[in-house]
Protein backbone atom coordinates (compact mmCIF):
# COMPACT_ATOMS: atom_id res chain seq x y z
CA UNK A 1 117.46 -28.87 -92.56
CA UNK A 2 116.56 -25.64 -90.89
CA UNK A 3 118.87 -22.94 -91.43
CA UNK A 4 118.96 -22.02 -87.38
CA UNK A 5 120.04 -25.73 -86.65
CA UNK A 6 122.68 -25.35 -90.20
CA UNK A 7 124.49 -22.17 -88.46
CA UNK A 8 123.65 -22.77 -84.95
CA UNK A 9 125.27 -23.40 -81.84
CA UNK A 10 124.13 -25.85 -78.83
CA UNK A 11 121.77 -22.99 -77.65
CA UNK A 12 120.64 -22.25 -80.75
CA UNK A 13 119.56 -25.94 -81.63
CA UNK A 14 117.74 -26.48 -78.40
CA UNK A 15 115.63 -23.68 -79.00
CA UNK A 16 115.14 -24.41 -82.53
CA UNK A 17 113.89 -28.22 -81.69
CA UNK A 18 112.06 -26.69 -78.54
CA UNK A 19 110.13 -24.84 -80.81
CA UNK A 20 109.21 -27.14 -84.08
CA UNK A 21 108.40 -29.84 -81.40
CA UNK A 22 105.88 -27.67 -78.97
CA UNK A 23 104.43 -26.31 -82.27
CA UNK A 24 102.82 -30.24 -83.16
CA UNK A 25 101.72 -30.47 -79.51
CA UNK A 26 104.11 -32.34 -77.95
CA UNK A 27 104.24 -31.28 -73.77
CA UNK A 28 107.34 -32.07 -72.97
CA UNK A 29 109.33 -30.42 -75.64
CA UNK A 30 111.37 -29.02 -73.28
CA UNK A 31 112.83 -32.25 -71.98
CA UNK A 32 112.69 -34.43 -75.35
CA UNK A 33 114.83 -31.91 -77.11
CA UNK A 34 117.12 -31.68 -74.38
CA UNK A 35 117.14 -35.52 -74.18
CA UNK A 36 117.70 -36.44 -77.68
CA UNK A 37 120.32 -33.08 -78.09
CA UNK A 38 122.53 -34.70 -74.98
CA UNK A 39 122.31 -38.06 -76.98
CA UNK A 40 123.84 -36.29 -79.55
CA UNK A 41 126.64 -34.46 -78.11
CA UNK A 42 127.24 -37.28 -75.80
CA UNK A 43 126.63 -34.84 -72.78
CA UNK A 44 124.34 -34.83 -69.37
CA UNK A 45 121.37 -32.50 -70.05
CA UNK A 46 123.51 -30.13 -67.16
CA UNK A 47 126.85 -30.60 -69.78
CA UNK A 48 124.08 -28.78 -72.43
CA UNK A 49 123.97 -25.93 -70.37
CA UNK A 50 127.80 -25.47 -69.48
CA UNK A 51 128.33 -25.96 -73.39
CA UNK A 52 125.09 -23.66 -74.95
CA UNK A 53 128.06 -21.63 -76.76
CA UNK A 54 129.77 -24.22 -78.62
CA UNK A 55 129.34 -24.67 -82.40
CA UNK A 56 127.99 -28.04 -83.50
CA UNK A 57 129.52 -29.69 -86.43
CA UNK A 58 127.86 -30.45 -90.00
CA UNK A 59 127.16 -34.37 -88.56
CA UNK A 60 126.08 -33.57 -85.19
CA UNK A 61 123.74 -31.10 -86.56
CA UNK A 62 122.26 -33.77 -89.49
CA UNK A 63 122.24 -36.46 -87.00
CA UNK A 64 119.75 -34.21 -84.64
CA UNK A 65 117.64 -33.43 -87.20
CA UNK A 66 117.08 -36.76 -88.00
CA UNK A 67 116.38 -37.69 -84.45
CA UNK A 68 113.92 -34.07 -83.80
CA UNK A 69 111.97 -35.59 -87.36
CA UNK A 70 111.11 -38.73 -85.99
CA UNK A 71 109.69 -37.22 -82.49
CA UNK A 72 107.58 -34.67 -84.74
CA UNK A 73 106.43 -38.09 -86.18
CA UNK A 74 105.80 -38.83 -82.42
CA UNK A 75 107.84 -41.84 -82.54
CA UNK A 76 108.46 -42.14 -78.34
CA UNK A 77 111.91 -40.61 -77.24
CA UNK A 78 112.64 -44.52 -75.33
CA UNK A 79 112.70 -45.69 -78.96
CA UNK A 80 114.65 -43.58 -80.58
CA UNK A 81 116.89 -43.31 -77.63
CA UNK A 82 116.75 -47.44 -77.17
CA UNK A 83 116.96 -46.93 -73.58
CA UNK A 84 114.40 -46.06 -70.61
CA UNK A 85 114.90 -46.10 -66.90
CA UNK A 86 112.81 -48.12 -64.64
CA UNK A 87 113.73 -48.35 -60.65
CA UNK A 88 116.83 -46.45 -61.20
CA UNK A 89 117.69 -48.87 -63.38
CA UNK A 90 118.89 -48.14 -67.21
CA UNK A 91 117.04 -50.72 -69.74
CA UNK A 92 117.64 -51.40 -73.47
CA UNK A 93 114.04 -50.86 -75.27
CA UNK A 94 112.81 -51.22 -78.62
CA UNK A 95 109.12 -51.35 -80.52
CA UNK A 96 108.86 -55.38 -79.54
CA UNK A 97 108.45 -54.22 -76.33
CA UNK A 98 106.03 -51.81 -73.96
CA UNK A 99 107.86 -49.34 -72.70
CA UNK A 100 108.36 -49.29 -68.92
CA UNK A 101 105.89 -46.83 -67.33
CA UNK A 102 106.24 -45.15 -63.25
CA UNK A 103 103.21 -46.65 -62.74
CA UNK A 104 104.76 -50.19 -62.72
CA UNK A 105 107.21 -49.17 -60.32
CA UNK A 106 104.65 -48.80 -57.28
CA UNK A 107 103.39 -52.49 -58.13
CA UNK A 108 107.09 -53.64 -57.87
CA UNK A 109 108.05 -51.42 -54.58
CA UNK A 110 105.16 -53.08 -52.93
CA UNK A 111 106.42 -56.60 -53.67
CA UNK A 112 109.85 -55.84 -52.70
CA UNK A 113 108.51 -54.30 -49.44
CA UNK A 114 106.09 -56.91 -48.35
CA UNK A 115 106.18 -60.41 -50.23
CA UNK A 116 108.23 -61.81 -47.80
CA UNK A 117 110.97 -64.19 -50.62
CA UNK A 118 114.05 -65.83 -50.28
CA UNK A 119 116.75 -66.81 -52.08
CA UNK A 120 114.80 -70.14 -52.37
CA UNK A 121 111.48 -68.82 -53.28
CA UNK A 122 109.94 -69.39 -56.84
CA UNK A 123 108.85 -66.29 -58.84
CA UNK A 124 107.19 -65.75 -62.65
CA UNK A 125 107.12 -62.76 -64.59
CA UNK A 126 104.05 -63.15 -66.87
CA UNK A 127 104.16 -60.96 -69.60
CA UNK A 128 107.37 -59.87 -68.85
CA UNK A 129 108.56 -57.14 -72.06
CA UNK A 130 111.91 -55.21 -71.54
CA UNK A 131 112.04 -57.56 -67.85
CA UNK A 132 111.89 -54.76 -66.00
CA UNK A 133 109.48 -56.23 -63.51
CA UNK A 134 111.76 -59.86 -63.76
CA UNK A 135 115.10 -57.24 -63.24
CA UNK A 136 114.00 -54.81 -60.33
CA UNK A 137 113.15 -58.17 -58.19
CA UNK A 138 116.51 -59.59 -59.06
CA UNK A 139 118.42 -56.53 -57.82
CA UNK A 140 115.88 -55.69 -54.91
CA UNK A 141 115.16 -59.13 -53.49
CA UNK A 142 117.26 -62.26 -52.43
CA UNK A 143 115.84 -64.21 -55.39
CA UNK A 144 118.70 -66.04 -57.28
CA UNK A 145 116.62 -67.13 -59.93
CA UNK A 146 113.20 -65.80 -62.22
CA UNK A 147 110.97 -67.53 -64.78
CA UNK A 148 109.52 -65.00 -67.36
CA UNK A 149 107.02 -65.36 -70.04
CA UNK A 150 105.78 -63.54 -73.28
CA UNK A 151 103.23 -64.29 -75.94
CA UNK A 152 106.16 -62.09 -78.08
CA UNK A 153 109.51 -63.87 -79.06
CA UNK A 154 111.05 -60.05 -79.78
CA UNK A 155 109.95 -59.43 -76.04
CA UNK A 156 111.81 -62.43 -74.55
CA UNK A 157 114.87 -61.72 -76.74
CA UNK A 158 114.47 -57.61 -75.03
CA UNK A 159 114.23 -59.19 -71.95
CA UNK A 160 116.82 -61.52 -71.98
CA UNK A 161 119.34 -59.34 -73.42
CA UNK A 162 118.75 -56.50 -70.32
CA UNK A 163 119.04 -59.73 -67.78
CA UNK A 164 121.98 -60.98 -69.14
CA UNK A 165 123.37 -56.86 -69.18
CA UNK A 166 121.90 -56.07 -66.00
CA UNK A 167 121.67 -58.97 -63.56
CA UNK A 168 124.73 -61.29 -64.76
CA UNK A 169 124.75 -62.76 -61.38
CA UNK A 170 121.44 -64.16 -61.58
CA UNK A 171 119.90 -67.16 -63.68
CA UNK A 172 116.71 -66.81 -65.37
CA UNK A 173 114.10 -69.15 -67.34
CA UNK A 174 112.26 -68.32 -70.64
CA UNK A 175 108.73 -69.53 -72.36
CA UNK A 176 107.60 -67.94 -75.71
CA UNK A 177 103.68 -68.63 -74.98
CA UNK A 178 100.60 -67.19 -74.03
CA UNK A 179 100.47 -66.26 -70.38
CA UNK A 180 100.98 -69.58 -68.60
CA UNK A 181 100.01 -71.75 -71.77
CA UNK A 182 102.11 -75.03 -71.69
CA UNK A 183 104.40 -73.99 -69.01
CA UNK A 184 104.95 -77.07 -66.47
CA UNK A 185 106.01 -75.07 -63.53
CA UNK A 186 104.33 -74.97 -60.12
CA UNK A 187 104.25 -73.57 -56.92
CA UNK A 188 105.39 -70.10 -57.44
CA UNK A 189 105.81 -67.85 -54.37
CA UNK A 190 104.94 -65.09 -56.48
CA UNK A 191 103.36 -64.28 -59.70
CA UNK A 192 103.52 -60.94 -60.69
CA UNK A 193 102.01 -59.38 -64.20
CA UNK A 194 101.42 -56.50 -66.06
CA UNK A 195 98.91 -57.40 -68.58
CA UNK A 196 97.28 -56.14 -71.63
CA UNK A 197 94.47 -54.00 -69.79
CA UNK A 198 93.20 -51.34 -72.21
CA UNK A 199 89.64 -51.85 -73.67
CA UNK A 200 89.16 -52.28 -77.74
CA UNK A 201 87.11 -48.83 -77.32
CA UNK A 202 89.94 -46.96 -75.87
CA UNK A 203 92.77 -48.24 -77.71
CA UNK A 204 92.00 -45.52 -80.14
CA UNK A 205 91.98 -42.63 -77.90
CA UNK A 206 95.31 -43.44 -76.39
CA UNK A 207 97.69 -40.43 -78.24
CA UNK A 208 99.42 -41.29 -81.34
CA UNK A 209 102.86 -41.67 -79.21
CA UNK A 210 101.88 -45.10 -78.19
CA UNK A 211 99.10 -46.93 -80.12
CA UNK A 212 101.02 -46.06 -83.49
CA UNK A 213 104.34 -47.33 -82.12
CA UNK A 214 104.08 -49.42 -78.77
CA UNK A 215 102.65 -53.65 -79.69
CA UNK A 216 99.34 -53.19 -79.45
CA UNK A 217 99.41 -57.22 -78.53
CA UNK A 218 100.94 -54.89 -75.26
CA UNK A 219 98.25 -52.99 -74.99
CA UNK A 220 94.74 -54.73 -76.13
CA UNK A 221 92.91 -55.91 -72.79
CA UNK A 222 90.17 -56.97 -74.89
CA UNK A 223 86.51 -55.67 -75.56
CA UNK A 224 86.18 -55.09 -71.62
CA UNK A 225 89.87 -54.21 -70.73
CA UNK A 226 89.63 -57.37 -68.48
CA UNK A 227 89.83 -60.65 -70.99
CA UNK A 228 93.62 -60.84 -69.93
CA UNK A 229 93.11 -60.39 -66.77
CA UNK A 230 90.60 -62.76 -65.92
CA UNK A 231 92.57 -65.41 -67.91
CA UNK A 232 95.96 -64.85 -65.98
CA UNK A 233 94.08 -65.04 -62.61
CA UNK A 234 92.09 -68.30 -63.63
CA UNK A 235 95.77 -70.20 -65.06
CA UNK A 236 97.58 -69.23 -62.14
CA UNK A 237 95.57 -70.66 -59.70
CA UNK A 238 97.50 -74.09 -60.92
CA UNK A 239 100.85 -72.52 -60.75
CA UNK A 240 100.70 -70.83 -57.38
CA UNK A 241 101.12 -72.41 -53.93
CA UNK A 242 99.18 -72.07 -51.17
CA UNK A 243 99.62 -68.55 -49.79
CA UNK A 244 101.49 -67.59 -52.74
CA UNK A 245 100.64 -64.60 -54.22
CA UNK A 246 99.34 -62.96 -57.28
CA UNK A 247 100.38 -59.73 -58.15
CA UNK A 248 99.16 -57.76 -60.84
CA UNK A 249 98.83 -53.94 -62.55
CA UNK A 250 94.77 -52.95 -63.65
CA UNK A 251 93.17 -50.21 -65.71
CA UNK A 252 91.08 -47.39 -64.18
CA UNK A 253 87.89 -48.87 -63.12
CA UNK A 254 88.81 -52.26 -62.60
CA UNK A 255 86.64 -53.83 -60.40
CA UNK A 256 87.80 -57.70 -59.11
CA UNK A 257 84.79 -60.25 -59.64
CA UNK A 258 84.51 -61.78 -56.20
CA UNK A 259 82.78 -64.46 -57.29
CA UNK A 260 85.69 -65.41 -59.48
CA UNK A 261 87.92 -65.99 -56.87
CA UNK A 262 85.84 -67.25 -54.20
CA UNK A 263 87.45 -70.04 -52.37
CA UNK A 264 90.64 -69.72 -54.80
CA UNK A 265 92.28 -66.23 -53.47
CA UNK A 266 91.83 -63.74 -51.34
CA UNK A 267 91.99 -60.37 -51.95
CA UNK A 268 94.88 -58.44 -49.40
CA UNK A 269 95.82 -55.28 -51.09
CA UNK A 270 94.92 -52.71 -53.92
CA UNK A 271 97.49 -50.80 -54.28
CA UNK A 272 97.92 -46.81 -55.99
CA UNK A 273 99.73 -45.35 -58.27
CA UNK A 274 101.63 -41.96 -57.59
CA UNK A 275 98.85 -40.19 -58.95
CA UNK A 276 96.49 -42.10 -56.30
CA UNK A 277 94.66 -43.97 -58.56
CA UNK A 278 94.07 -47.91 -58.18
CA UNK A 279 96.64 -49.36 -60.37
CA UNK A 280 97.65 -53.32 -58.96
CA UNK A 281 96.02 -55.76 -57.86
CA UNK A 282 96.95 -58.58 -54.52
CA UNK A 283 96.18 -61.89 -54.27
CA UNK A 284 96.88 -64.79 -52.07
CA UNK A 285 96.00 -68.35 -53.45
CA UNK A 286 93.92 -70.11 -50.98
């Protein structure tokens, strides 16, 4: 253990981990040390500032150590912490599951803006992870009930658990299975998706934070970046009613195949992410 975090006080710490984590390249050192420091003390990253004089005792300072070692190791603060937020919304996370990403959030405020559901209207979360997608709909919509599905059993069991935790008041159905493989439910008002969209070719270049510790099954789009994709929108043409609508998050570049869709959807909206690129995908089954 480093002698600065042995003798140290809360100040002292926080610069020390601010430090050994900016020195392996890590940009938000800053934040991540503050982050996993507050976990430790059990304070708000303002109580770290009101308390920079304190002493920390021998286990707090062993116990940050450990957790500063595994984010030199780049292991992602969510999963160390088990927690990230998503639509100001606190969700349990571990490595069965992708962890929930700002981007997702514009896909989701779009839907809650514009799809137009009821309490009565039938929605699937394909692909579903931690359920934040399933989750944010059941808090932001009048939906009383959501189907999910994951090709991952750990996923379901992630997403079920922050369901039962966060929407108690709602009622939700589960499939372990590919996409829509073998489920025998139709006439969804609403699909929505975030699938596997990263080509083979760039899985490697993603930083170590993710492809050595986030599913890869999460992440793997195919050879193209668009196998998923084009499977989810040719299975949930049998799933979706007419004028229902498919909703789904894309890669950079994606370009829809018209002639895939022809006389099946239309295409109503691409929507942005907050840094103003294309990030989901609208469609409306014919």
């Amino acid at each position: 253990m480093s002698e600065n975090v042995k003798k140290g006080t809360v100040l002292s710490a926080l610069m020390w981990a601010s430090e050994e984590l900016k020195s392996v390249g890590i940009e938000s050192f800053r934040l991540d040390a503050e982050l996993l420091l507050s976990e430790v003390l059990r304070l708000s990253r303002v109580g770290l500032y009101l308390n920079f004089d304190r002493p920390m005792n021998k286990d707090e300072k062993e116990r940050f150590f450990s957790l500063i070692k595994r984010r030199i190791k780049r292991e992602p603060v969510a999963y160390i912490l088990n927690r990230k937020e998503f639509m100001s919304v606190e969700l349990y996370v571990d490595k069965n599951v992708l962890i929930p990403r700002p981007e997702t959030e514009c896909m989701v405020e779009w839907i809650i803006k514009n799809a137009n559901l009821t309490s009565e209207s039938k929605v699937i979360d394909v692909g579903t992870g931690s359920g934040c997608i399933a989750i944010a709909l059941l808090k932001n919509l009048p939906i009383n009930h959501i189907y999910i599905s994951d090709v991952s059993e750990g996923a379901i069991e992630v997403a079920e658990r922050n369901i039962k935790t966060l929407s108690a008041d709602k009622t939700f159905s589960k499939f372990v299975t590919s996409l829509l493989d073998g489920i025998e439910e139709y006439d969804f008002d609403l699909l929505v998706s975030n699938p596997p969209y990263i080509s083979r070719s760039d899985l490697t270049k993603l930083m170590t934070d993710i492809i050595e510790y986030e599913p890869r099954m999460a992440l793997d789009g195919g050879e193209g970046g668009e196998e998923i994709i084009n499977r989810l929108i040719e299975e949930a043409y049998a799933h979706i009613k007419k004028d229902g609508l498919l909703v789904f998050e894309h890669g950079d570049g994606y370009r829809l195949d018209h002639g895939k869709i022809e006389g099946r959807y239309q295409a109503i909206y691409r929507g942005k992410d907050y840094s103003g690129s294309d990030r989901f995908m609208v469609l409306k089954r014919l």
